[in-house]
N, C-alpha and C. Protein backbone atom coordinates (compact mmCIF):
# COMPACT_ATOMS: atom_id res chain seq x y z
N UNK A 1 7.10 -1.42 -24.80
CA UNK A 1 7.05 -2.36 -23.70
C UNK A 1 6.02 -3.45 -24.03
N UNK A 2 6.55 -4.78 -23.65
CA UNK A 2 5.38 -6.05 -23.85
C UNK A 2 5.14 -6.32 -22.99
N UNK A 3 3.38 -6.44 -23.22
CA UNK A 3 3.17 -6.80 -21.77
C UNK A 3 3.15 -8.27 -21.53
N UNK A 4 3.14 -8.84 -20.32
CA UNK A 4 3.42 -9.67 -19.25
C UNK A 4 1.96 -10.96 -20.22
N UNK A 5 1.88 -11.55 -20.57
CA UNK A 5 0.52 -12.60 -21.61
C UNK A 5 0.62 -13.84 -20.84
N UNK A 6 2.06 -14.58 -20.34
CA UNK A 6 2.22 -15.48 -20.01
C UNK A 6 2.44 -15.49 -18.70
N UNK A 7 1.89 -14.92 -17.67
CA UNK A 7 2.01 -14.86 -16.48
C UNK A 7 1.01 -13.91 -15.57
N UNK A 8 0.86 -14.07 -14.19
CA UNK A 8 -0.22 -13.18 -13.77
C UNK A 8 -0.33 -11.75 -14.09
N UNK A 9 -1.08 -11.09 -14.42
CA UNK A 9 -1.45 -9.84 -14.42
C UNK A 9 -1.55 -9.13 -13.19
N UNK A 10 -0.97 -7.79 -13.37
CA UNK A 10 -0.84 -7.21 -12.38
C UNK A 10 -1.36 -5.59 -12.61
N UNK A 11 -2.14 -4.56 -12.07
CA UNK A 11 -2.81 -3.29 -12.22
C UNK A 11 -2.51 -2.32 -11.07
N UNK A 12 -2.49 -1.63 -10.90
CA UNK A 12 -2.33 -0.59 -9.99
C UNK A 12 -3.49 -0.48 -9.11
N UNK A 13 -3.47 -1.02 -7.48
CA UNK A 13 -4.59 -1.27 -7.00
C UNK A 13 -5.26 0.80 -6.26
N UNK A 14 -6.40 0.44 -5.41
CA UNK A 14 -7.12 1.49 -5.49
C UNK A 14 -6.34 2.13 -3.75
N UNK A 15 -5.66 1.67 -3.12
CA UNK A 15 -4.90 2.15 -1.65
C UNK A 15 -3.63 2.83 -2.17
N UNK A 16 -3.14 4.20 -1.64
CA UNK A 16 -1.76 4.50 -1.26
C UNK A 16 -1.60 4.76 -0.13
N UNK A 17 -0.74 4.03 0.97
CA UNK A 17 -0.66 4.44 1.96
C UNK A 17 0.57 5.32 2.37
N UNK A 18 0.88 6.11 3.15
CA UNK A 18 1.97 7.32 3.69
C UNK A 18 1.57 6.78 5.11
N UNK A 19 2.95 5.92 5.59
CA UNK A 19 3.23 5.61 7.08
C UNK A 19 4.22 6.73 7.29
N UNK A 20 3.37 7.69 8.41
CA UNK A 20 3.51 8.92 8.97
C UNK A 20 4.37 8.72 10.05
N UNK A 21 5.66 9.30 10.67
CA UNK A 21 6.10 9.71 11.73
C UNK A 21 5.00 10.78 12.54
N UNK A 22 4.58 9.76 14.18
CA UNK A 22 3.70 10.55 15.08
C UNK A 22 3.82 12.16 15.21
N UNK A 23 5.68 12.37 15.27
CA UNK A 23 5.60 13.64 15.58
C UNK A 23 5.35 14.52 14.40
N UNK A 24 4.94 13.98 12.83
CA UNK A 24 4.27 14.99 11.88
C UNK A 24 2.61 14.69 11.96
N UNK A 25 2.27 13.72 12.31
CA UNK A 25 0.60 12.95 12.02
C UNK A 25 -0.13 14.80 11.98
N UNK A 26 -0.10 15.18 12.82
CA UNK A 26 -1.63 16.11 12.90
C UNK A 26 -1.35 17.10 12.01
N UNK A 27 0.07 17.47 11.69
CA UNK A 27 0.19 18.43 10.33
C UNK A 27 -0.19 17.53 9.05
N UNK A 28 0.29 16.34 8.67
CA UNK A 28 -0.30 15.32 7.70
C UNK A 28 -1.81 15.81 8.12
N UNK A 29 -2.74 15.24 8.85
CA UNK A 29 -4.16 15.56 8.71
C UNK A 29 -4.65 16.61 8.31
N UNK A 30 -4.44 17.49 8.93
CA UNK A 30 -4.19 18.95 8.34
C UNK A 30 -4.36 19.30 6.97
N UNK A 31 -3.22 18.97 6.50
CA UNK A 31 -3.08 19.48 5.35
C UNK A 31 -3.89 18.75 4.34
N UNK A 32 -4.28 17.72 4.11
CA UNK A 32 -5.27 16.84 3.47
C UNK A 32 -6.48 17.03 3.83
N UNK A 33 -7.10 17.53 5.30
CA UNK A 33 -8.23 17.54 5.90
C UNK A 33 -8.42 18.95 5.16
N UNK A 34 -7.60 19.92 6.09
CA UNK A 34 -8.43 21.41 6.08
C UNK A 34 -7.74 22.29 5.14
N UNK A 35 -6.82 21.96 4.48
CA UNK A 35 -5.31 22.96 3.56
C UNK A 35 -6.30 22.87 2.43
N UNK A 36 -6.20 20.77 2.02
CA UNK A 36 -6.70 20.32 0.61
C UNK A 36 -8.19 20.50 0.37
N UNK A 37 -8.63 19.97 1.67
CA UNK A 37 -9.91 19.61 1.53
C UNK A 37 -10.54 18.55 0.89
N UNK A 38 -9.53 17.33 1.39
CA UNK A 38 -9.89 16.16 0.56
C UNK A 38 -10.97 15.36 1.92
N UNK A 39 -12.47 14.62 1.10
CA UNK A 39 -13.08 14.48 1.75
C UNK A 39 -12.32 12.88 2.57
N UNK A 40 -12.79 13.03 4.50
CA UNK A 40 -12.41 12.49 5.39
C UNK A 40 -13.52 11.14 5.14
N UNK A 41 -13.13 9.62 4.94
CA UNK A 41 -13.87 8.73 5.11
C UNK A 41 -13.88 7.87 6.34
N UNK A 42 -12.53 8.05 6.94
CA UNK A 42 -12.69 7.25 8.19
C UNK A 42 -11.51 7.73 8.93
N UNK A 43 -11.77 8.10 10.12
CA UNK A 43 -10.67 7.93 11.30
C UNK A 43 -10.39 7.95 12.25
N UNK A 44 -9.35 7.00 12.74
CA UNK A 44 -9.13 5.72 14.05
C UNK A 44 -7.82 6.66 14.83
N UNK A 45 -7.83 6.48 15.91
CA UNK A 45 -6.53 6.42 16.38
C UNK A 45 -5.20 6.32 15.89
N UNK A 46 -5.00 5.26 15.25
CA UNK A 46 -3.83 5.09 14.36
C UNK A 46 -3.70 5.84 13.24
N UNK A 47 -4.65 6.53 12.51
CA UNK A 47 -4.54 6.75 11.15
C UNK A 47 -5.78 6.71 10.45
N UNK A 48 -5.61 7.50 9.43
CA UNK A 48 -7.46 7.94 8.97
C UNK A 48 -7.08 7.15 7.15
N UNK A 49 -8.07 7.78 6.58
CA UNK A 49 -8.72 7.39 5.23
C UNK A 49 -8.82 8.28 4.77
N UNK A 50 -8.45 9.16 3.59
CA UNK A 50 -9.05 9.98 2.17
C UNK A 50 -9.64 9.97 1.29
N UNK A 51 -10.42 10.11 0.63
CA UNK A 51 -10.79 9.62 -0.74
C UNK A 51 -9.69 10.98 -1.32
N UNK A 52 -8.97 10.18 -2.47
CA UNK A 52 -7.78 11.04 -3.45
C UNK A 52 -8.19 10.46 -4.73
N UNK A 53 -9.19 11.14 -5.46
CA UNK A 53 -9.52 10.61 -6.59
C UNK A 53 -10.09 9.35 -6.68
N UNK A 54 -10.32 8.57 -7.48
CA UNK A 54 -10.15 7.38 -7.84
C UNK A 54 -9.76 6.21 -6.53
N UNK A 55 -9.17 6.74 -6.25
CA UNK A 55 -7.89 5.62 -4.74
C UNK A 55 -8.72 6.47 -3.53
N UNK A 56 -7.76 5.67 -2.07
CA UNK A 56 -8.10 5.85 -1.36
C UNK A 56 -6.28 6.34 -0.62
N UNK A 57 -6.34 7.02 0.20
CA UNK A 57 -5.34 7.53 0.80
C UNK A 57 -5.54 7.12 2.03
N UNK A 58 -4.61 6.20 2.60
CA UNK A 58 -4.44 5.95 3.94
C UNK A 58 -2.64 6.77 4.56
N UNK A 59 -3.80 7.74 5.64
CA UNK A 59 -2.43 8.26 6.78
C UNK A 59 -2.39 7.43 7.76
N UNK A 60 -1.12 6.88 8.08
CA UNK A 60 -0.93 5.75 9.53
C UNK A 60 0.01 6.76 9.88
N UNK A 61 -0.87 6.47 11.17
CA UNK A 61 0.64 7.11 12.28
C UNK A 61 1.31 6.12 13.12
N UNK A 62 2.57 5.99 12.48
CA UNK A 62 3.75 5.09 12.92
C UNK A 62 4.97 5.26 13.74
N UNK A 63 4.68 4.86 15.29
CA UNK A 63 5.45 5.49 16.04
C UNK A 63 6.88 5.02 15.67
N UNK A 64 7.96 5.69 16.40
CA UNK A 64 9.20 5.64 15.74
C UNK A 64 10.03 5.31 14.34
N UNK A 65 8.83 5.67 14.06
CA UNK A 65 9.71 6.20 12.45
C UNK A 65 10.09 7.86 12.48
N UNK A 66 11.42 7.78 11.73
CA UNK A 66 11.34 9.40 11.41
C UNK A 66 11.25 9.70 9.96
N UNK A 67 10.77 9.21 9.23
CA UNK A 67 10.57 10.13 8.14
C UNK A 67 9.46 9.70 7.11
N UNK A 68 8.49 9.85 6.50
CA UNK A 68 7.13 9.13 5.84
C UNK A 68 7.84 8.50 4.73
N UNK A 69 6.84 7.09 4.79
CA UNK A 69 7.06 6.34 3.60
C UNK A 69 6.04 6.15 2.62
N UNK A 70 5.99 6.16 1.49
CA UNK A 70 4.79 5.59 0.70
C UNK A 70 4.71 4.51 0.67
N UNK A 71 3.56 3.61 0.41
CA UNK A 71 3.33 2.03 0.15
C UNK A 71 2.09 2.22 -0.74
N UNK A 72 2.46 1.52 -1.63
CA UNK A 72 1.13 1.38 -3.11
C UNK A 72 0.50 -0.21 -2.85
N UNK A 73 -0.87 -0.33 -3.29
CA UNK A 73 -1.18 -1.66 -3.50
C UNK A 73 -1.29 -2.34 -4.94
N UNK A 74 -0.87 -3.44 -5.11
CA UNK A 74 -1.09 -3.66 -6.62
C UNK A 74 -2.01 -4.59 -6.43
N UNK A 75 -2.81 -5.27 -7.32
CA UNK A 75 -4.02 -6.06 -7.75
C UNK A 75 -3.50 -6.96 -8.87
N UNK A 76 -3.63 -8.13 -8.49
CA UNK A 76 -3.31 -9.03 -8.94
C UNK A 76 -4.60 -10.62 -9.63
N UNK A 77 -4.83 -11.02 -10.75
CA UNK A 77 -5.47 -11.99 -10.40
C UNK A 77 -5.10 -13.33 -10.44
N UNK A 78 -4.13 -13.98 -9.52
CA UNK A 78 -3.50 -15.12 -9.42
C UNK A 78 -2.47 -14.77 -8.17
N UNK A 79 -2.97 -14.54 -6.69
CA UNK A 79 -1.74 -14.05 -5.96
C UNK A 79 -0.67 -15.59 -5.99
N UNK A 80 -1.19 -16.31 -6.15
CA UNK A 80 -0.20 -17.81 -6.02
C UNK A 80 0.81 -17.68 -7.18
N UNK A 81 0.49 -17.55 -8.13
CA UNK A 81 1.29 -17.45 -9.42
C UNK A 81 1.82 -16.17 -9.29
N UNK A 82 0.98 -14.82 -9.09
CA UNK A 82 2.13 -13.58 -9.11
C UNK A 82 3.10 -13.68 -7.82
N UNK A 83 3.64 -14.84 -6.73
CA UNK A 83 4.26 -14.79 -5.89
C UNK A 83 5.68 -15.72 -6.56
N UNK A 84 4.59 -17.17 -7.29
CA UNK A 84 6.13 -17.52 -7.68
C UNK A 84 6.56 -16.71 -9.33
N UNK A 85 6.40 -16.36 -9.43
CA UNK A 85 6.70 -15.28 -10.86
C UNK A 85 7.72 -13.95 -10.23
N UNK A 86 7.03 -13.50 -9.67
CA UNK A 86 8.11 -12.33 -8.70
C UNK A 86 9.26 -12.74 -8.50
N UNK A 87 8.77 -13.95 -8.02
CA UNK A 87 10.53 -14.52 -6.81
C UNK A 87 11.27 -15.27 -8.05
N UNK A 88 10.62 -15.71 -9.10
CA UNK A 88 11.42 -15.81 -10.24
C UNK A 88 12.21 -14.91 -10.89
N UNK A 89 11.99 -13.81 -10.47
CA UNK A 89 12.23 -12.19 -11.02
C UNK A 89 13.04 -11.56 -10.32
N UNK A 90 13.33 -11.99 -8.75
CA UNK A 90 13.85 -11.53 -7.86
C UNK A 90 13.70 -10.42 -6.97
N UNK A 91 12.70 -9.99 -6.80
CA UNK A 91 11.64 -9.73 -6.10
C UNK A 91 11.55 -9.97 -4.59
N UNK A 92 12.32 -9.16 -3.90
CA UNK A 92 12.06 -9.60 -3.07
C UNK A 92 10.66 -9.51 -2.19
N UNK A 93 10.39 -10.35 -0.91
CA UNK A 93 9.03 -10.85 -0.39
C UNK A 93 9.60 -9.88 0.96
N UNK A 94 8.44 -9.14 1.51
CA UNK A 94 8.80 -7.85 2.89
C UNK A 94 7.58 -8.64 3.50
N UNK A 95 6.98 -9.60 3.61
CA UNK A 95 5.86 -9.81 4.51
C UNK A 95 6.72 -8.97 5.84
N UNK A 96 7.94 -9.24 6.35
CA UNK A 96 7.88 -8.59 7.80
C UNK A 96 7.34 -7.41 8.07
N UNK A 97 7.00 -6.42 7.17
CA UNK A 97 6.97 -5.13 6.98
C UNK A 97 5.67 -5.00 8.13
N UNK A 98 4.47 -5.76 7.83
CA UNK A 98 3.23 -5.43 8.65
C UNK A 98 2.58 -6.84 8.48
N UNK A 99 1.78 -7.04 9.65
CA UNK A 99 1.06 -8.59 9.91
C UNK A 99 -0.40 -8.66 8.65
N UNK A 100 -0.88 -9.41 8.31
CA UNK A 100 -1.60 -9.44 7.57
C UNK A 100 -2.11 -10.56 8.09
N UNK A 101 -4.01 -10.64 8.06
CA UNK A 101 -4.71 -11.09 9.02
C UNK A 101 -4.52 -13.08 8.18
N UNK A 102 -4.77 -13.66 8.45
CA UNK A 102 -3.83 -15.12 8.00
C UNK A 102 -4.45 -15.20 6.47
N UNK A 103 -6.77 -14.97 6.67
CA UNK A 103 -7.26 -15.50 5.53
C UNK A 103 -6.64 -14.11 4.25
N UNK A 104 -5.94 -13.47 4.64
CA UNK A 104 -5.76 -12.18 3.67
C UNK A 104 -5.02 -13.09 2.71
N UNK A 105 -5.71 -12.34 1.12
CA UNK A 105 -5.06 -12.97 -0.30
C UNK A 105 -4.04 -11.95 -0.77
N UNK A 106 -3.55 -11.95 0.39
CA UNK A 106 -2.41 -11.27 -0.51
C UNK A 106 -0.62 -11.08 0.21
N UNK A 107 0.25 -10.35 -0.09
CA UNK A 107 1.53 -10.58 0.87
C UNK A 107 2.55 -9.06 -0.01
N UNK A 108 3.48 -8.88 0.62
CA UNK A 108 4.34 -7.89 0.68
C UNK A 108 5.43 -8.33 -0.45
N UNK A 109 5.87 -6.43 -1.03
CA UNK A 109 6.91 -7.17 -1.71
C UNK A 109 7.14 -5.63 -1.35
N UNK A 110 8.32 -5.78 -2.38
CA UNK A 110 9.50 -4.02 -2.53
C UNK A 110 9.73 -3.57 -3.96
N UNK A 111 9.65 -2.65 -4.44
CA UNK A 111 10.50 -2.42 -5.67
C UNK A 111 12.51 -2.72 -5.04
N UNK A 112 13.14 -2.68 -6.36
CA UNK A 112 14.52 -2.07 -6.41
C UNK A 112 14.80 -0.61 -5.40
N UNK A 113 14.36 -0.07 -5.82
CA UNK A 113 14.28 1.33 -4.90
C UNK A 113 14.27 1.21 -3.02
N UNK A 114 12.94 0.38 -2.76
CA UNK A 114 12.65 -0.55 -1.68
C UNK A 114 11.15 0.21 -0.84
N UNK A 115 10.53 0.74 -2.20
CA UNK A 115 8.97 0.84 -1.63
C UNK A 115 8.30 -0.61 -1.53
N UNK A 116 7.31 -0.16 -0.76
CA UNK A 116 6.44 -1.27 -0.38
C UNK A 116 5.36 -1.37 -1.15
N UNK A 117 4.89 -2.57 -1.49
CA UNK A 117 3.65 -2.68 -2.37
C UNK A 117 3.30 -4.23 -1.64
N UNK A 118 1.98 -3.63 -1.60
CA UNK A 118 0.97 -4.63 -1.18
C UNK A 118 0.51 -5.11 -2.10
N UNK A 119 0.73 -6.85 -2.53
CA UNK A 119 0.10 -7.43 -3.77
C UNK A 119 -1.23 -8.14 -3.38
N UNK A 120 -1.93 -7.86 -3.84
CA UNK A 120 -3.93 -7.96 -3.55
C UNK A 120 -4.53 -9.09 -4.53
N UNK A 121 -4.80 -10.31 -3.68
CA UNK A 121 -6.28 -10.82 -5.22
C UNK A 121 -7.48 -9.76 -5.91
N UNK A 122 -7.91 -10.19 -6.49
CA UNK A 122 -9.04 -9.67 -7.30
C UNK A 122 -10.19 -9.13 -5.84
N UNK A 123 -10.05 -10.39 -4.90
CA UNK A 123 -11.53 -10.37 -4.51
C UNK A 123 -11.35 -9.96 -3.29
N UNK A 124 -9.92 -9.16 -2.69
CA UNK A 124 -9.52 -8.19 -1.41
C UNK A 124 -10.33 -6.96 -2.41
């Protein structure tokens, strides 16, 4: 495989998130909290924080969904250029997926498959 020289770079960022159906959330906590024993860094109402190695594990609890999804973040340093490079690629753009606060450097995309990946500047 060659890598990508002439265009933005892209890395596997440090978030995986699992948007939880409400009616599993407290078995999800559970099992990461008290099963795994992965240490708890933060949690809200909506959904907590893990540390999972290296990354960080975010559980959201997402009402009316029925079934969990994963979403990865990637890290990017050029989100302007890795947006028109993507859509050159065909790639599609999911901003609808979730609001992102306006100054945020970064925006939504999908694999083929149709996971979600959050594409990140350097300095998110």
């Amino acid at each position: 495989m060659v890598a990508n020289v002439h265009g933005p770079q892209f890395s596997g960022g440090a978030n995986i998130a699992i948007k939880c159906p409400s009616h599993t959330y407290d078995q999800m906590l559970a099992f990461y909290r008290d099963t795994l024993g992965l240490p708890l860094i933060e949690e809200e109402e909506e959904g907590c924080i893990f540390q999972f190695g290296p990354n960080r594990l975010w559980i959201d609890r997402v009402p009316n969904l029925s079934h969990p999804d994963i979403w990865l973040e990637l890290e990017t340093n050029d989100t302007e250029a890795a947006a028109s490079y993507l859509k050159i690629n065909g790639v599609p753009r999911r901003d609808e997926v979730e609001q992102l606060r306006e100054d945020f450097d970064g925006f939504w995309i999908s694999d083929p498959a149709g996971v979600i990946h959050l594409v990140v500047g350097d300095e998110e």
